[in-house]
Protein backbone atom coordinates (compact mmCIF):
# COMPACT_ATOMS: atom_id res chain seq x y z
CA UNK A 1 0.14 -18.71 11.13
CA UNK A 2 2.18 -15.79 10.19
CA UNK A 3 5.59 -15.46 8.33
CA UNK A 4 8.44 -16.02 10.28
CA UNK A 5 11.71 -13.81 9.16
CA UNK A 6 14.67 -15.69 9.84
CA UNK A 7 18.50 -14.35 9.49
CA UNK A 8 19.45 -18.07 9.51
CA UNK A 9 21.19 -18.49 6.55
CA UNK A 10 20.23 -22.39 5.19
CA UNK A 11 21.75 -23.79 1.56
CA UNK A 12 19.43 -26.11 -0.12
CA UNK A 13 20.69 -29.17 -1.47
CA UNK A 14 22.19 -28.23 -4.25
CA UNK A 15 22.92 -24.08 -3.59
CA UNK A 16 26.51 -24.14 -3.58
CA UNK A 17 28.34 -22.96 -0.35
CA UNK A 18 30.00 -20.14 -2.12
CA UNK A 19 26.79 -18.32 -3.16
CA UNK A 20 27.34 -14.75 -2.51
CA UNK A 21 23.85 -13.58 -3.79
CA UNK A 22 21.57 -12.33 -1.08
CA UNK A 23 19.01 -14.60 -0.24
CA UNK A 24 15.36 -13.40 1.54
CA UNK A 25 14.52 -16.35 4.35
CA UNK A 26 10.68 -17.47 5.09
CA UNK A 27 9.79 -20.20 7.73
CA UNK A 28 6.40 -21.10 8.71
CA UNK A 29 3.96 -23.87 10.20
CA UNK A 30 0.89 -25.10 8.56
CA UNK A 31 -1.84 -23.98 11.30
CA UNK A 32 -3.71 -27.29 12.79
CA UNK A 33 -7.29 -26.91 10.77
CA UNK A 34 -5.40 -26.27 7.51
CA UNK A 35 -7.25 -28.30 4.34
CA UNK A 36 -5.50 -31.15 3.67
CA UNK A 37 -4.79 -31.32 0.04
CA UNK A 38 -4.00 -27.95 -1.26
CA UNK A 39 -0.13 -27.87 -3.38
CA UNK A 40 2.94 -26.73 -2.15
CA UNK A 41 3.37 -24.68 -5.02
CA UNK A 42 -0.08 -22.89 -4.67
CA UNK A 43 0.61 -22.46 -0.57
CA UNK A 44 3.77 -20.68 -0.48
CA UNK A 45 2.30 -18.20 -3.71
CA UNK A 46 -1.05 -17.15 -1.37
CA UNK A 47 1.60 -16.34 1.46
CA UNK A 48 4.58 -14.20 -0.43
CA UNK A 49 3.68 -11.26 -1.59
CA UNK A 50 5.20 -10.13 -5.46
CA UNK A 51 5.66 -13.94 -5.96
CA UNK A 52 4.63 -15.73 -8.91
CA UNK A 53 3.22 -19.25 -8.63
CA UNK A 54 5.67 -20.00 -11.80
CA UNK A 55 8.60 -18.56 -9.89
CA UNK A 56 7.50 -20.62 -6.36
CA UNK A 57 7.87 -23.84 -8.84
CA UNK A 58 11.11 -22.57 -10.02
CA UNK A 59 12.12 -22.08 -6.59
CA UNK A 60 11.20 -25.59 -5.57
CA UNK A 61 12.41 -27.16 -8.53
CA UNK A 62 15.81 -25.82 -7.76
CA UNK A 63 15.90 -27.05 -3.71
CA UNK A 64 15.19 -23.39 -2.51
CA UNK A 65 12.48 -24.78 -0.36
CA UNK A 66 12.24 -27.97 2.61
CA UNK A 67 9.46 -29.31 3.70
CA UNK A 68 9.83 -30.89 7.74
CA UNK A 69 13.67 -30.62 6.30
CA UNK A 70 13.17 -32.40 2.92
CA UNK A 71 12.81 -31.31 -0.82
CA UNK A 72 9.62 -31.98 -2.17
CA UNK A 73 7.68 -31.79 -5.59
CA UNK A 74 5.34 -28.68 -6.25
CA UNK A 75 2.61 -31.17 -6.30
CA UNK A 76 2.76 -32.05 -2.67
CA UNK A 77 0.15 -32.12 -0.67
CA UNK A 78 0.26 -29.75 2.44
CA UNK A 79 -0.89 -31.47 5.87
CA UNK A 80 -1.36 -29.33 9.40
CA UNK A 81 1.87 -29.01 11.48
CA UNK A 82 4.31 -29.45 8.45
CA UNK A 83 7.51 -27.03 8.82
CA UNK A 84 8.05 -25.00 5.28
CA UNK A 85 11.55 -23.24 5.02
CA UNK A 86 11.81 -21.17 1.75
CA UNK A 87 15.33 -19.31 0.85
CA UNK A 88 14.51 -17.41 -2.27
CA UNK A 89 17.32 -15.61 -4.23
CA UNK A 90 16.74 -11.94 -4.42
CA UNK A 91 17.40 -10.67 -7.88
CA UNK A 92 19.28 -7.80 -8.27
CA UNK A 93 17.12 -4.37 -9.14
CA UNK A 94 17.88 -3.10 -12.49
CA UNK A 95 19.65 0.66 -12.76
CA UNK A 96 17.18 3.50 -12.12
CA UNK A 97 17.46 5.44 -15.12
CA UNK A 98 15.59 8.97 -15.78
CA UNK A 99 12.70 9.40 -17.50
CA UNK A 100 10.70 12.03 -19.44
CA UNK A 101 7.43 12.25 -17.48
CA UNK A 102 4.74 14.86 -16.74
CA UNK A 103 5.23 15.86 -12.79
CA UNK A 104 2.37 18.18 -11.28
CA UNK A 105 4.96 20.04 -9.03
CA UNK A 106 3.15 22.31 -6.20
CA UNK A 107 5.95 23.92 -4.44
CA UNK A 108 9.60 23.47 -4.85
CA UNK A 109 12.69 24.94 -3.04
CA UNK A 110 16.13 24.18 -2.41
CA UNK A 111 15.30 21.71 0.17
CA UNK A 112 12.22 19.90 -0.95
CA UNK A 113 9.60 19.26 -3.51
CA UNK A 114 6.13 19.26 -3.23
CA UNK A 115 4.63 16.87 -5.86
CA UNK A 116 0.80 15.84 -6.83
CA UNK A 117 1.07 12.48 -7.37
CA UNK A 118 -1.50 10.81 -10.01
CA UNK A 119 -3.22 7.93 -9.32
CA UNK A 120 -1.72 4.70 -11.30
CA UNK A 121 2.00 5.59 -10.80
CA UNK A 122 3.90 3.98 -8.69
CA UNK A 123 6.15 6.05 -6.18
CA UNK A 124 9.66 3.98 -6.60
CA UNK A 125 10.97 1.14 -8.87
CA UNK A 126 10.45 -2.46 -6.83
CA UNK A 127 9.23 -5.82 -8.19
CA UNK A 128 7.45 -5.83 -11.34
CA UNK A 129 7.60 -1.80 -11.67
CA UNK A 130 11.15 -1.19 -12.56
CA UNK A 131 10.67 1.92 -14.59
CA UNK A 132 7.57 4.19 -15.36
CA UNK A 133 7.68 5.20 -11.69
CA UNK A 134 7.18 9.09 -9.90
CA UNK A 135 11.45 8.36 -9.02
CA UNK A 136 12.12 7.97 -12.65
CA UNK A 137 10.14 11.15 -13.44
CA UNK A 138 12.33 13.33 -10.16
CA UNK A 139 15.53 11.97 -11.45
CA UNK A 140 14.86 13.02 -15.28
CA UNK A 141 13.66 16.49 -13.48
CA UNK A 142 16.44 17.22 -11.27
CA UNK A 143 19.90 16.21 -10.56
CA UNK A 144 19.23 17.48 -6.45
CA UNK A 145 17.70 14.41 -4.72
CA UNK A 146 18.67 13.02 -0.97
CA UNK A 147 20.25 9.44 -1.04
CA UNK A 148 21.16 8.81 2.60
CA UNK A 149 21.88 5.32 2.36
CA UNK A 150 22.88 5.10 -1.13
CA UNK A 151 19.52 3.99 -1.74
CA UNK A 152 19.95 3.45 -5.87
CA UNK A 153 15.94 3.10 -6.24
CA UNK A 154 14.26 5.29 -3.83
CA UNK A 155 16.57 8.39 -4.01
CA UNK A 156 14.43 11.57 -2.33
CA UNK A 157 11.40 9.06 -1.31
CA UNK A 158 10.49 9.76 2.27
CA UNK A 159 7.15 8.26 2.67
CA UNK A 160 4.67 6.60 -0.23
CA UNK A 161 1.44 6.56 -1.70
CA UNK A 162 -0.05 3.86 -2.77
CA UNK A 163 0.12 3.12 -6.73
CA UNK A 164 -3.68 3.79 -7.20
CA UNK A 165 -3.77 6.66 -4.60
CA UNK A 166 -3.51 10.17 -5.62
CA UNK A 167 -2.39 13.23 -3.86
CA UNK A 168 0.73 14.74 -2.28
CA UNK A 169 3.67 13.40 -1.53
CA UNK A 170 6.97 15.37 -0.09
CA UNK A 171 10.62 14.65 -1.44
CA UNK A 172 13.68 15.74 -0.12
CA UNK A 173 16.38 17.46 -1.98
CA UNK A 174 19.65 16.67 0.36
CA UNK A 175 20.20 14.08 3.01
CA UNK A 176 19.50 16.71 5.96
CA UNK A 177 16.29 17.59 4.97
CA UNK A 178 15.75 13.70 4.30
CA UNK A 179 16.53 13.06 7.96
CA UNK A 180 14.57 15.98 9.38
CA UNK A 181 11.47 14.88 7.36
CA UNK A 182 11.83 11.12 8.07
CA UNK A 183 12.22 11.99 11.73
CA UNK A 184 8.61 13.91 11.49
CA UNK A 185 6.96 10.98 10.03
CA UNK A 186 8.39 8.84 12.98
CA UNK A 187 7.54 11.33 15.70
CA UNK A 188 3.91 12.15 14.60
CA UNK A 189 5.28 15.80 13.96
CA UNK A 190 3.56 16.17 10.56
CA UNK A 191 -0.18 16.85 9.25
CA UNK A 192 -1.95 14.42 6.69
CA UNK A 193 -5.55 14.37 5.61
CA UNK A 194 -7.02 12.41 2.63
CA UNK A 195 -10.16 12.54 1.54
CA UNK A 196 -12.21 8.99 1.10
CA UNK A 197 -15.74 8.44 -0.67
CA UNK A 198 -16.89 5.20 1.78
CA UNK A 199 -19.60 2.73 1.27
CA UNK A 200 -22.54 3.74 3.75
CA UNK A 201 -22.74 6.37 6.96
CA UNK A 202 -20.51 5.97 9.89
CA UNK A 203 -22.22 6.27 13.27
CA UNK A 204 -20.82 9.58 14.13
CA UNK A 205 -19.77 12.95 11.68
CA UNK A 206 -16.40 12.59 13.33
CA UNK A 207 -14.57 9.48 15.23
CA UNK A 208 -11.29 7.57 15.27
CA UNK A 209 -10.68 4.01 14.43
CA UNK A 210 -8.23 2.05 15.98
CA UNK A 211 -6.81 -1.65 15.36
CA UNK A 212 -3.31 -2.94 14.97
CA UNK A 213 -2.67 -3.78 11.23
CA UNK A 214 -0.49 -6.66 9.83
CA UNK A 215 -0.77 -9.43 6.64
CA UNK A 216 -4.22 -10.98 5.94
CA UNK A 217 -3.72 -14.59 7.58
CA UNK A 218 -5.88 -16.30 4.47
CA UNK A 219 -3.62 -13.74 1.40
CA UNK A 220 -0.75 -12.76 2.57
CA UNK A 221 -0.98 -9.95 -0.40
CA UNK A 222 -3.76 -8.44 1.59
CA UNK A 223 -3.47 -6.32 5.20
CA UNK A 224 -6.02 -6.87 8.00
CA UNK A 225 -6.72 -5.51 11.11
CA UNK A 226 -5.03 -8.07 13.44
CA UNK A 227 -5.25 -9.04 17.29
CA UNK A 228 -3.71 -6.63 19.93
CA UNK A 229 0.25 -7.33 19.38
CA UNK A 230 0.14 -9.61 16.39
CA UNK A 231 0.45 -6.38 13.67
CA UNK A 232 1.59 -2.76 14.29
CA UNK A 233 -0.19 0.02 16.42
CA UNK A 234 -2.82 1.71 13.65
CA UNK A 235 -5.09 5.27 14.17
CA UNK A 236 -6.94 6.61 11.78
CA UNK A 237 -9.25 10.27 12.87
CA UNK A 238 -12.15 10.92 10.18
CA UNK A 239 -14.63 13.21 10.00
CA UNK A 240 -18.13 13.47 7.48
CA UNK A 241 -17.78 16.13 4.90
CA UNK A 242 -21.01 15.14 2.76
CA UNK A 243 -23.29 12.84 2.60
CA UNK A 244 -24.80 10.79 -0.27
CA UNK A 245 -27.22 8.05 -1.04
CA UNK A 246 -25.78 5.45 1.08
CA UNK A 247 -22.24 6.71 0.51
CA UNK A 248 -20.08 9.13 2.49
CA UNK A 249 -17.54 11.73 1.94
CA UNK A 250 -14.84 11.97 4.42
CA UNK A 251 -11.42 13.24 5.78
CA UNK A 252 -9.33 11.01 7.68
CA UNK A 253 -6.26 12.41 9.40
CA UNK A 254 -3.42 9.79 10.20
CA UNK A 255 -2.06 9.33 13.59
CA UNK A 256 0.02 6.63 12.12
CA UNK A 257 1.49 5.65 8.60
CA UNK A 258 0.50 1.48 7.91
CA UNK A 259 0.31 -0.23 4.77
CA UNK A 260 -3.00 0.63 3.00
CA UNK A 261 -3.86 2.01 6.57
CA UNK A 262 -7.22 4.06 6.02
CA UNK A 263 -8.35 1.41 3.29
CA UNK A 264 -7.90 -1.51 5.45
CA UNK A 265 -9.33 0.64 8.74
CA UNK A 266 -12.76 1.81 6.73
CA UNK A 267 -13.16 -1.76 5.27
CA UNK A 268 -13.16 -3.55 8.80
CA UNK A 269 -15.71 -1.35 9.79
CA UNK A 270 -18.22 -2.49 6.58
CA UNK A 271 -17.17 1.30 5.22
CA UNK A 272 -15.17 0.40 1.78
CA UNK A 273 -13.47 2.66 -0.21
CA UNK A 274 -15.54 3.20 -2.89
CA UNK A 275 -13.64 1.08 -6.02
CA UNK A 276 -11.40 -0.22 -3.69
CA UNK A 277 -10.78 -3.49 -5.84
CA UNK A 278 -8.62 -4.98 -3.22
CA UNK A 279 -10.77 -4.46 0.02
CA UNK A 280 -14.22 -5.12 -1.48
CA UNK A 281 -15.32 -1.24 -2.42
CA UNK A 282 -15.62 -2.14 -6.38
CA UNK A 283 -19.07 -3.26 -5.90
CA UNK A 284 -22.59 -2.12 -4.47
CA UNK A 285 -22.68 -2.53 -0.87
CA UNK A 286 -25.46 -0.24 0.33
CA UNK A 287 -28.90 0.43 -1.39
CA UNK A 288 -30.55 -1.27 -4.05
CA UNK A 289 -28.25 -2.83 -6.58
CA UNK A 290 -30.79 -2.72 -9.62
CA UNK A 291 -31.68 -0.79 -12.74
CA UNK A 292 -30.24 2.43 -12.87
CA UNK A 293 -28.15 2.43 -9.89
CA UNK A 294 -26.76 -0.55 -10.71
CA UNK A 295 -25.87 0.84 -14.00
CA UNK A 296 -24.57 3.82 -12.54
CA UNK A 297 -22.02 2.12 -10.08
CA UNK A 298 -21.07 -0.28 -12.94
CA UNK A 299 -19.90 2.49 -15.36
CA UNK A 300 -18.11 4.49 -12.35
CA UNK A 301 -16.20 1.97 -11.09
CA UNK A 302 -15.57 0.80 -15.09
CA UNK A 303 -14.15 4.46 -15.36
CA UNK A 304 -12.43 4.87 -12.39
CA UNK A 305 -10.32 1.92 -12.21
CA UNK A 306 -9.15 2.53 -8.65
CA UNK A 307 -10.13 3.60 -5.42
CA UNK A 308 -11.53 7.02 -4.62
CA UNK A 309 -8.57 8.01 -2.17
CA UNK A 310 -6.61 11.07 -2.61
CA UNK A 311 -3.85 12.76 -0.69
CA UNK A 312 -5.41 15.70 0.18
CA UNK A 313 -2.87 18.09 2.51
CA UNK A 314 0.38 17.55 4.33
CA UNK A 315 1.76 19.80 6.78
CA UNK A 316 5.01 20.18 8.79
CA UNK A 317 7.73 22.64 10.03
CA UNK A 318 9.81 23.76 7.29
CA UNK A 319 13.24 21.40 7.88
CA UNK A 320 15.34 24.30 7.34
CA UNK A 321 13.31 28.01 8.47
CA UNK A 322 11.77 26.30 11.20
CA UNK A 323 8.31 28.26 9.53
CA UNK A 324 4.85 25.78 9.17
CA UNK A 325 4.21 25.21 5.75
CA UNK A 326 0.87 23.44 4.77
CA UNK A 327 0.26 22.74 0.71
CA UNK A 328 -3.10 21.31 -0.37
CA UNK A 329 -4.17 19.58 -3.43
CA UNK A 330 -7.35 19.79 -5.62
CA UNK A 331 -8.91 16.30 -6.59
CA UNK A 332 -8.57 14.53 -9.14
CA UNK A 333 -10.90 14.22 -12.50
CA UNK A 334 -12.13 11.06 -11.61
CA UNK A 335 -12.69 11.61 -8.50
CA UNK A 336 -14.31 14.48 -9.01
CA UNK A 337 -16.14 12.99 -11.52
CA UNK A 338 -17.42 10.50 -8.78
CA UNK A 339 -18.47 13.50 -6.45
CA UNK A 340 -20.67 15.03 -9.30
CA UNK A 341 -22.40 11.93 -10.15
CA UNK A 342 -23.22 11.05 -6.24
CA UNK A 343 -24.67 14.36 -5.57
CA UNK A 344 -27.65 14.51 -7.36
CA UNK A 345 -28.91 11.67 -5.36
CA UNK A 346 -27.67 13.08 -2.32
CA UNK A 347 -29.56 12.61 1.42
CA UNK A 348 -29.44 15.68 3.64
CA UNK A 349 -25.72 16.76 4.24
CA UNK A 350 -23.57 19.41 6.10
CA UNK A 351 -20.38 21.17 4.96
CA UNK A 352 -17.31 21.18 7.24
C-alpha cells in the first residue's frame, strides 16, 4: 500500500513537546498478503527513499516510530494489517557554498543560462550530495541567480536532470524569468527531446507511451507505471532514429516532466535504457548473450557506468523578447562511444 503523507503532527514517547525541529510524517498499512516475518527495521528502509537502514534503527530506537500505536524493537516482526506511523526529524541542510567547477555553458544572457550538464553530477545539494553539485558550480560562476522562495539550495534550478543523465538544463538569472520559465514547464509551453539507446525495436518508428507514474509498490526507491489515478498523468512521444542489432536509437519528446519519466516509460514496455542500472538496462536483454557480444556489452556497460540518456534540445519563448530560442547539445563521449561500437553490427536503419 502506498505512503500516506500526513500533516498530523504526533510526539513519540519520549520527543519532548517543545521540539521545534521540523519533522517529515509517514503512515501506512501492511497490505493483507504481506510475508509474515520480515523486520521493522528492514520494512520502513525498502519504503523511504534516502533512508538508511542504520538511521530507521536510530529512528526506532529513539520512539520516532509506533506500531498499531506502540513502540517496538527493530527486530519486530511485521504481520498484514499492522498500522506503522514514522515521524522522522529532518536535519537541517548544510550552507551551499561555491565551488570551483568546470561548467560547459552554451548560451548565457542577462536572464538565463544555458548549461550542458555532465552525466554523474547532481543538479542541487539534497541528502547525501551536499556539495560537488551543478548549484555549487553556478554559484562559484556567478553572483546573478533567481531565489524566489529563498530557496538556500536550489537557487536558479527550474527543472532537473537526473544525476546520471546528461544534457541541457536551463537556469534562471532573476526571479521573473524564474517564474516565466517555471510557468512553461507547468503549461506544456516548452520543447524537450532526449535521445535514448533502448534494448530491442519498438513496434512502430514513431509512437507515444502513456501510463500514470508513481513509487514502485515492492522499493519505494524505484518509480513504476501505476494504475489509472494511483500516480501522476505521464506522456512520453518517441520516434526511431537508427537501428542496431537488437538495440534502438531514439528521440523521445516529453509531454510531461515525472520522475525518471522516459526511463521508467521505455522499461514497462520491455525497452530498457541501455545501462540503466536501476530499471534493468545494465544487462543483455535481446540477442545472444555469449562470446563476443557478451564481452562487448560487459566492457560498455563497465565503461559507461550509467544510462545512455542525454538531454538533447530544449526550446521555449525567450521570457523576456518574447523571440523562440531553441539550443541543442552534442552527445556525450560515452555515449558516443556506445553509438560507434553498436553500429558496426547494425540491421538495416533510416535517418530522421
Amino acid at each position: 500500500m502506498p505512503l500516506i503523507y500526513s500533516n498530523q503532527r504526533f510526539f513519540p514517547m519520549n520527543e519532548p513537546q517543545n521540539d521545534d525541529r521540523e519533522f517529515k510524517e509517514y503512515h501506512f498499512t501492511v497490505p493483507d498478503g504481506h510475508t509474515s516475518g520480515i523486520r521493522l527495521d528492514k520494512y520502513i528502509a525498502s519504503f523511504i527513499q534516502n533512508v538508511s537502514r542504520t538511521k530507521v534503527q536510530k529512528a526506532i530506537k529513539g520512539g520516532y516510530v509506533t506500531v498499531n500505536g506502540e513502540v517496538e524493537k527493530s527486530s519486530y516482526n511485521m504481520e498484514p494489517g499492522d498500522q506503522i506511523d514514522i515521524h522522522l526529524p529532518i536535519p537541517k541542510p548544510p550552507e551551499t557554498k561555491p565551488e570551483k567547477m568546470e561548467l560547459d555553458i552554451v548560451y548565457e544572457d542577462d536572464d538565463l543560462i544555458i548549461v550542458n550538464k555532465k552525466a554523474g553530477r547532481v543538479v542541487h545539494p539534497a541528502y547525501g550530495n551536499w556539495t560537488g553539485t551543478l548549484v555549487n558550480g553556478l554559484m562559484w560562476y556567478t553572483d546573478e541567480l533567481s531565489d524566489p522562495d529563498s530557496d538556500t539550495v536550489r537557487p536558479g534550478i527550474v527543472h532537473r536532470l537526473d544525476k546520471d543523465t546528461s544534457g541541457i538544463l536551463v537556469v534562471a538569472k532573476n526571479d521573473e524569468t524564474h517564474r516565466r520559465l517555471s510557468e512553461y514547464f507547468r503549461t506544456k509551453d516548452i520543447e524537450r527531446t532526449y535521445w535514448a539507446i533502448i534494448w530491442g525495436t519498438p513496434d512502430k518508428k514513431e509512437g507515444t507511451i502513456t501510463g500514470d507514474i508513481g513509487r514502485n509498490r515492492s522499493d519505494r526507491k524505484k518509480m513504476a507505471v501505476v494504475p489509472d489515478g494511483k500516480g501522476k498523468h505521464a506522456v512520453t512521444h518517441y520516434r526511431v532514429l537508427e537501428y542496431f542489432d537488437h538495440l534502438t536509437l531514439v528521440e523521445a519528446r516529453l509531454e510531461t516532466g515525472r520522475t525518471h519519466q522516459i526511463r521508467v516509460h521505455f522499461a514497462h514496455e520491455h525497452h530498457w535504457v541501455f545501462g540503466d542500472r536501476k530499471y534493468g538496462g545494465d544487462s543483455v536483454r535481446y540477442g545472444p548473450n555469449t562470446g563476443s557480444r557478451r564481452q562487448m556489452f560487459n566492457n560498455l556497460f563497465k565503461s559507461l557506468q550509467r544510462q545512455c540518456l542525454h538531454a538533447k534540445t530544449l526550446g521555449f519563448e525567450h521570457p523576456t523578447t518574447g523571440e523562440m530560442v531553441e539550443f541543442d547539445s552534442e552527445l556525450p563521449d560515452d555515449f558516443a562511444h556506445v553509438l560507434d561500437m553498436l553500429r558496426p553490427n547494425c540491421q538495416p536503419s533510416f535517418s530522421h
